[in-house]
Protein backbone atom coordinates (compact mmCIF):
# COMPACT_ATOMS: atom_id res chain seq x y z
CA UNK A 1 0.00 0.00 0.00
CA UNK A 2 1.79 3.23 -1.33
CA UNK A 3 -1.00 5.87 -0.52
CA UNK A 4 -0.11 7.71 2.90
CA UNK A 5 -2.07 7.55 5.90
CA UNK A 6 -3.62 10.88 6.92
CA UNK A 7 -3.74 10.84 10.85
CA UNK A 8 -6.79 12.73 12.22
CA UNK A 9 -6.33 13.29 16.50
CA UNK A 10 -9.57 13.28 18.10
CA UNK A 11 -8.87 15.75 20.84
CA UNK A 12 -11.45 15.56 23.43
CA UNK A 13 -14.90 14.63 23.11
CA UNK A 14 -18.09 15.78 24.43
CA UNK A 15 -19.13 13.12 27.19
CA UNK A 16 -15.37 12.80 29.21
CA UNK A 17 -15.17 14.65 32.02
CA UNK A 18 -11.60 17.08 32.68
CA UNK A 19 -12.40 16.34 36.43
CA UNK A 20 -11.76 12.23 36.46
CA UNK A 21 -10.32 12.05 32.95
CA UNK A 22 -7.06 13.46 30.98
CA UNK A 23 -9.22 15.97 28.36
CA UNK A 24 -8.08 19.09 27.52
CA UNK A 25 -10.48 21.98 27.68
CA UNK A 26 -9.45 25.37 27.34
CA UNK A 27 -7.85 26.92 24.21
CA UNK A 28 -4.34 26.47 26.21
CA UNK A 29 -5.08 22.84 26.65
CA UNK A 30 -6.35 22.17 23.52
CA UNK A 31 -3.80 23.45 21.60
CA UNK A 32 -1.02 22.25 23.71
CA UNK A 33 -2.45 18.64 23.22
CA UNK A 34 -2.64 19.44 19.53
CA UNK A 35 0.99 20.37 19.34
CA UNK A 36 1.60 16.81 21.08
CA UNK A 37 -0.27 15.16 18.32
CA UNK A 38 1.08 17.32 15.46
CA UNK A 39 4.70 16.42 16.35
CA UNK A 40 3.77 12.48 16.83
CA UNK A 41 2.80 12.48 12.99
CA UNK A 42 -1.12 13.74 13.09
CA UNK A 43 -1.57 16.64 10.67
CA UNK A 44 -5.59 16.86 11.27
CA UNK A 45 -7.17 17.83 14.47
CA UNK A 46 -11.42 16.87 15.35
CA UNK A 47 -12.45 19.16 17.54
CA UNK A 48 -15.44 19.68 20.05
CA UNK A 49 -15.82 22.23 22.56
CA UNK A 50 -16.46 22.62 26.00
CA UNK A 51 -17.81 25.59 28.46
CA UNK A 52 -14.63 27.83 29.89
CA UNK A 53 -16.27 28.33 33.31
CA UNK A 54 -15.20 27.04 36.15
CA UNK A 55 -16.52 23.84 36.65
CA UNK A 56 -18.55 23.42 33.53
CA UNK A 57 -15.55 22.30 31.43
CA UNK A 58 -17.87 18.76 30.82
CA UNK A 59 -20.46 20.37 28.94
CA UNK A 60 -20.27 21.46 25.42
CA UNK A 61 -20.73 24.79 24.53
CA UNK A 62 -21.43 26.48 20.84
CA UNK A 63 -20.58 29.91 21.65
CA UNK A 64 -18.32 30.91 18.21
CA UNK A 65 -16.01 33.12 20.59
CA UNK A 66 -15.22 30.07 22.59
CA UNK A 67 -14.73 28.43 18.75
CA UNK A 68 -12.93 30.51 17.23
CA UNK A 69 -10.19 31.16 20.29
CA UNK A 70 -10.24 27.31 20.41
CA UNK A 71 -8.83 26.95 16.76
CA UNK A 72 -7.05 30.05 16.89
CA UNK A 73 -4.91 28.63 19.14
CA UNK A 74 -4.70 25.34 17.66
CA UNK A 75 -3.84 26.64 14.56
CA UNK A 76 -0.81 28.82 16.04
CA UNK A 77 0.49 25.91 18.19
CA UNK A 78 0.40 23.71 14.73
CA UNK A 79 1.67 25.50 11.49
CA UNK A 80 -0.70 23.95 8.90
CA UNK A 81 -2.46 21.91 10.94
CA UNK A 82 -6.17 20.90 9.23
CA UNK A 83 -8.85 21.31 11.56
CA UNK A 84 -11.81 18.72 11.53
CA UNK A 85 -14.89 20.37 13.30
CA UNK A 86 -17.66 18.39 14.89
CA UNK A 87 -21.44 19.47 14.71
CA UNK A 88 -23.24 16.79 16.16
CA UNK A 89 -26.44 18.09 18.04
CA UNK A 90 -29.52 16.63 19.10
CA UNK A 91 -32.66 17.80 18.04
CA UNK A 92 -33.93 20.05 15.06
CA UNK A 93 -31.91 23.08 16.04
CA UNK A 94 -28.38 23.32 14.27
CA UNK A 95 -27.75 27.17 15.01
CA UNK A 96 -25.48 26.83 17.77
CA UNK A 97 -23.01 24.60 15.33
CA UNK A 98 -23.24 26.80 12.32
CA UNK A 99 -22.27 29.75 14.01
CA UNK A 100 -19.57 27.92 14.96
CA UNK A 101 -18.72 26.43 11.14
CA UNK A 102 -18.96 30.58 10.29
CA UNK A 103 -16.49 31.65 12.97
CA UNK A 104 -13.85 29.03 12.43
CA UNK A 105 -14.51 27.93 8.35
CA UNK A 106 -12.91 24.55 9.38
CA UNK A 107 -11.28 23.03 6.39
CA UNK A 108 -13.51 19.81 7.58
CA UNK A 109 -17.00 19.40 9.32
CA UNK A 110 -17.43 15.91 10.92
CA UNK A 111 -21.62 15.29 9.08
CA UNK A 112 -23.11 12.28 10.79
CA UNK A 113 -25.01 10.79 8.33
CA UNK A 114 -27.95 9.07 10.10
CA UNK A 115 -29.70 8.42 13.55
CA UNK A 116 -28.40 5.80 15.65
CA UNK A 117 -30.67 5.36 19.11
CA UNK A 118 -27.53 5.70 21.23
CA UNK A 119 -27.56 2.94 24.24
CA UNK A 120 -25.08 1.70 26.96
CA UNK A 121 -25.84 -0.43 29.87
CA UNK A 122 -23.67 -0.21 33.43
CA UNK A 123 -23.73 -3.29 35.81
CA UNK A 124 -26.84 -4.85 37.11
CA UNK A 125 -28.56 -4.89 34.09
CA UNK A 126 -29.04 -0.42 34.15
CA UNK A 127 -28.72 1.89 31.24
CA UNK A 128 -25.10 3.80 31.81
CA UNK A 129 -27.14 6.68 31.00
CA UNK A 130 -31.30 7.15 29.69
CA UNK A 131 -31.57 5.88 26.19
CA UNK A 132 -31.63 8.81 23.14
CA UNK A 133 -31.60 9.06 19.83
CA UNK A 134 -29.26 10.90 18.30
CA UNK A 135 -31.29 12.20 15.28
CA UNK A 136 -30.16 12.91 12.04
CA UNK A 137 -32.92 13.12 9.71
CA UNK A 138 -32.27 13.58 6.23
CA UNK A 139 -33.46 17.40 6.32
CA UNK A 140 -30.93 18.11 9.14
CA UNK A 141 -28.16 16.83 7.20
CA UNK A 142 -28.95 18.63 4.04
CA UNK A 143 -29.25 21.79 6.13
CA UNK A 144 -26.07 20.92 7.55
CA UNK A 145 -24.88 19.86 4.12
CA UNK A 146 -25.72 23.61 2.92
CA UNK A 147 -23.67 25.37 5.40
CA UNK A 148 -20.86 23.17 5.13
CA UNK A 149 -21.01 24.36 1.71
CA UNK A 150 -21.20 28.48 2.62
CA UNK A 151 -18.22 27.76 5.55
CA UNK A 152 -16.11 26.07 2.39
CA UNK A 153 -15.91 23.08 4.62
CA UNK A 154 -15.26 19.37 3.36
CA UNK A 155 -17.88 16.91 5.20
CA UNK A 156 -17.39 13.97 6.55
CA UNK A 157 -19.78 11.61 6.59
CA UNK A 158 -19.87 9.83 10.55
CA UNK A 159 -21.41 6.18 9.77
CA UNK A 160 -22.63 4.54 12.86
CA UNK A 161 -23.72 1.40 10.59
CA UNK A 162 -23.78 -0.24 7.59
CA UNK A 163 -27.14 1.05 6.49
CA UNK A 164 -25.92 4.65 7.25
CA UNK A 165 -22.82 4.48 5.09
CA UNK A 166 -25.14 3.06 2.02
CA UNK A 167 -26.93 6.34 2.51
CA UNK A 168 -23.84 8.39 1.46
CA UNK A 169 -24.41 7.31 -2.01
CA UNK A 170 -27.77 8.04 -1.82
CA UNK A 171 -27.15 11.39 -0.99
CA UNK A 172 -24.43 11.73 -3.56
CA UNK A 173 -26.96 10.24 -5.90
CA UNK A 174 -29.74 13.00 -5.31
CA UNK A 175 -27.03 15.49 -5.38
CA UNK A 176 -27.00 16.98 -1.72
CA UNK A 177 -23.15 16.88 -2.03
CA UNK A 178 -20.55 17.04 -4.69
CA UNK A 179 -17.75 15.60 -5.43
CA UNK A 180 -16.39 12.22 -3.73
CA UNK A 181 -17.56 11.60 0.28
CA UNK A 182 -15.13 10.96 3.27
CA UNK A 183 -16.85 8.46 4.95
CA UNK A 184 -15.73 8.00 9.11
CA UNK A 185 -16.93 4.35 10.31
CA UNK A 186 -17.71 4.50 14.11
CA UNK A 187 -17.06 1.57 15.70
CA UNK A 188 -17.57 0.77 18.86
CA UNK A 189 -20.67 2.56 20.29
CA UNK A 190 -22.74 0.12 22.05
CA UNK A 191 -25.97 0.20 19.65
CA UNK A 192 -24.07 0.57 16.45
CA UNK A 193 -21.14 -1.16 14.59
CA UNK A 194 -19.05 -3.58 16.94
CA UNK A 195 -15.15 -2.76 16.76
CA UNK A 196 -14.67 -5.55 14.40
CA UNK A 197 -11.68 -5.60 12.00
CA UNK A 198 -14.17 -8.26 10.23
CA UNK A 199 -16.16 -5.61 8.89
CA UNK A 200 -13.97 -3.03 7.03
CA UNK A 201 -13.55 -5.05 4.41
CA UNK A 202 -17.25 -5.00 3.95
CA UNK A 203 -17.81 -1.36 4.83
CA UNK A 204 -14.90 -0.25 2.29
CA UNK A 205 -16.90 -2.42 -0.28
CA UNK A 206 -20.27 -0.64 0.01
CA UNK A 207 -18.65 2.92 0.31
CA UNK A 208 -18.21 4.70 -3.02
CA UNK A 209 -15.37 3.91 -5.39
CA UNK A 210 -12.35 5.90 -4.91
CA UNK A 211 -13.65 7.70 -1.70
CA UNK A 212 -10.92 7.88 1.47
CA UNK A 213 -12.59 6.59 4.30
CA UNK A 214 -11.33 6.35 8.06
CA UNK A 215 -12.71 4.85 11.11
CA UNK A 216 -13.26 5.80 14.79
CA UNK A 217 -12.76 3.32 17.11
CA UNK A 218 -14.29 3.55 20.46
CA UNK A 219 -13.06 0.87 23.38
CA UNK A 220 -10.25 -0.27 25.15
CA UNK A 221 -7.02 -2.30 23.70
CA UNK A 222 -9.35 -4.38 21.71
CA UNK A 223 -9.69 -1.58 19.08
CA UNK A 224 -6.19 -1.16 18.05
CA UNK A 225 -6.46 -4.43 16.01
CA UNK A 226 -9.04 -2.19 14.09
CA UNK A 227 -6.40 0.22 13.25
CA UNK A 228 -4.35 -2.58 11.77
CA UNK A 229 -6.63 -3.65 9.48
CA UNK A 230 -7.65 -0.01 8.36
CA UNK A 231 -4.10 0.67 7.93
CA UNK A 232 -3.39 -2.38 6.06
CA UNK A 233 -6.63 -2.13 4.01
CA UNK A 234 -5.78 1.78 2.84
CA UNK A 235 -7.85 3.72 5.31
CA UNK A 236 -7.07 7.12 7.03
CA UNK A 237 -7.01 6.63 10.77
CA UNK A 238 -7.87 8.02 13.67
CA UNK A 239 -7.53 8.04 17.62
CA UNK A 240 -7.68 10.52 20.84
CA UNK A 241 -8.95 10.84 24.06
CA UNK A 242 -12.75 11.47 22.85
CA UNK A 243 -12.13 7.47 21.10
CA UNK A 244 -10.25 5.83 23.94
CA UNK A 245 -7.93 6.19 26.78
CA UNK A 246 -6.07 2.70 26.27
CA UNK A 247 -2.68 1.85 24.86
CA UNK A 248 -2.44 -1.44 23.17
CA UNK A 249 -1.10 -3.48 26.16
CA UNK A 250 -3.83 -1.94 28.51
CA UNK A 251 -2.34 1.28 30.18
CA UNK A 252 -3.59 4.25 30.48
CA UNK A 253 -2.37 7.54 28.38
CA UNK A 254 -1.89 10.42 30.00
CA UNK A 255 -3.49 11.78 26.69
CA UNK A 256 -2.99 11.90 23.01
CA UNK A 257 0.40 12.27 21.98
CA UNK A 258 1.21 8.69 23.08
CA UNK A 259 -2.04 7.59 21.51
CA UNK A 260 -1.39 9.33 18.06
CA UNK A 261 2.75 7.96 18.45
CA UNK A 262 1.28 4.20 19.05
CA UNK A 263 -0.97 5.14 16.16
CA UNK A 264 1.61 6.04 13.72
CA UNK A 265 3.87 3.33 14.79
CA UNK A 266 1.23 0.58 13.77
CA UNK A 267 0.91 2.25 10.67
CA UNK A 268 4.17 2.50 10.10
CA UNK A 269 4.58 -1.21 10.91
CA UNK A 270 1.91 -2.11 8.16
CA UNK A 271 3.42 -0.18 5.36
CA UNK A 272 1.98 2.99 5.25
CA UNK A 273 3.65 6.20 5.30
CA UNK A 274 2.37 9.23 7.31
CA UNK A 275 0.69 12.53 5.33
CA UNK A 276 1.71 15.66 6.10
CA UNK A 277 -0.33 18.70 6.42
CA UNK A 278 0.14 19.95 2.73
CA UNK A 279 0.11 16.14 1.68
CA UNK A 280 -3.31 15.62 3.62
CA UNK A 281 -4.70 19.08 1.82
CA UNK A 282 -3.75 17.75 -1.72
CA UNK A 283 -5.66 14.45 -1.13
CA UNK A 284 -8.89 15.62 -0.24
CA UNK A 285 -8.07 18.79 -3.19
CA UNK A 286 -8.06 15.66 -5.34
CA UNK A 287 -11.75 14.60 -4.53
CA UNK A 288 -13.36 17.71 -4.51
């Protein structure tokens, strides 16, 4: 496999909490955790962000001045650095995230691609928290879709199963995007995909010819053996803190530059070479 691997870090979620876990949450943080990952070999950073007051820094917050200070400061800790935005939200209203697409014109906006009743159970039998649905109706996405479009951001397309990456090519069909997708399989979430190498190989078969494709894997150590076979089957990969807080052989990071070096190593160790910024930006050029 000659293509190179473009390394996207993951940099800190929107459930973990900077109180019991390693998650960095102010602009400081953030982009001293980027800088971490940009020197281990990551040249894109996803992004979420979180409320600056004191104490709130586990809830997410869509304020663009909290945005754009965020990336600001990523960007200046990371010369070139591509920024990957998220804009998941629950419910109809999608103001709070394009605001935030408008203030920061990310070069890529994570677009999850379908609904996904989002479940976990604890011990005894309980839900780990009250089941929801994440929606993503069809209308939501092409609104989404739309001001991806007016930010000049690249979507990808989050894929929680294998129904939900089919629809990509039904929305490519009934033109709500152009060009080729990016398609992100999530793997791990209780209620969707398991974190099973197994799949890829059928994923990558349904997804649209020549279209890059990555995949989030959520979980302890047993996910890195998903990150083998996405490296060894051409994908773009992925890891942070917001995916997992495990290193192969079961420790714990102490965040995401020693996820993104293990990352890179298995890559590495498969045959792929590692994009660079400008390398990354001339690959997705190529699909647009």
């Amino acid at each position: 496999m000659t293509e190179k691997a473009i390394v996207t870090c993951a940099l800190t979620g929107v459930l973990t909490d900077p109180a019991r876990q390693p998650v960095p949450v102010t602009p400081r943080e953030m982009a001293d955790e980027a800088r971490r990952a940009f020197n281990a070999g990551a040249s894109v950073m996803h992004v979420h962000f979180r409320r600056q007051e004191a104490g709130q820094g586990h809830l997410p917050s869509w304020a663009p001045l909290v945005a754009a200070e965020i990336v600001d400061a990523i960007r200046d800790a990371c010369p070139g650095v591509v920024i990957n935005q998220t804009t998941g939200v629950i419910g109809p209203d999608i103001s709070g995230p394009v605001e935030c697409l408008k203030a920061t014109r990310p070069e890529i906006a994570a677009c999850n691609a379908g609904s996904l009743n989002y479940l976990k159970t604890a011990s005894a039998g309980r839900w780990a928290w009250p089941p929801m649905l994440f929606d993503n109706p069809v209308d939501k996405i092409a609104a989404f879709l739309a001001a991806m479009r007016e930010s000049g951001s690249r979507p990808e397309f989050e894929c929680f199963d294998t129904g939900i990456a089919r629809s990509v090519g039904l929305f490519a069909e009934t033109g709500m995007f152009s060009g080729l997708p990016k398609y992100n399989f999530v793997m791990g979430v209780a209620s969707g995909m398991a974190a099973d190498p197994d799949l890829l190989p059928i994923l990558v078969k349904h997804a649209l010819p020549g279209a890059r494709w990555s995949v989030t894997a959520i979980g302890r150590e047993e996910i890195w053996p998903v990150h083998a076979a996405a490296a060894r089957l051409g994908g773009d990969l992925r890891t942070g803190v917001e995916d997992t807080f495990y290193l192969p052989n079961g420790a714990r990071t102490g965040g995401n530059g020693p996820l993104i070096e293990t990352l890179v190593a298995l890559a590495r160790s498969e045959g792929r070479a590692i994009a660079s910024p400008e390398e990354a930006r001339l690959a997705m050029a190529k699909e647009d």
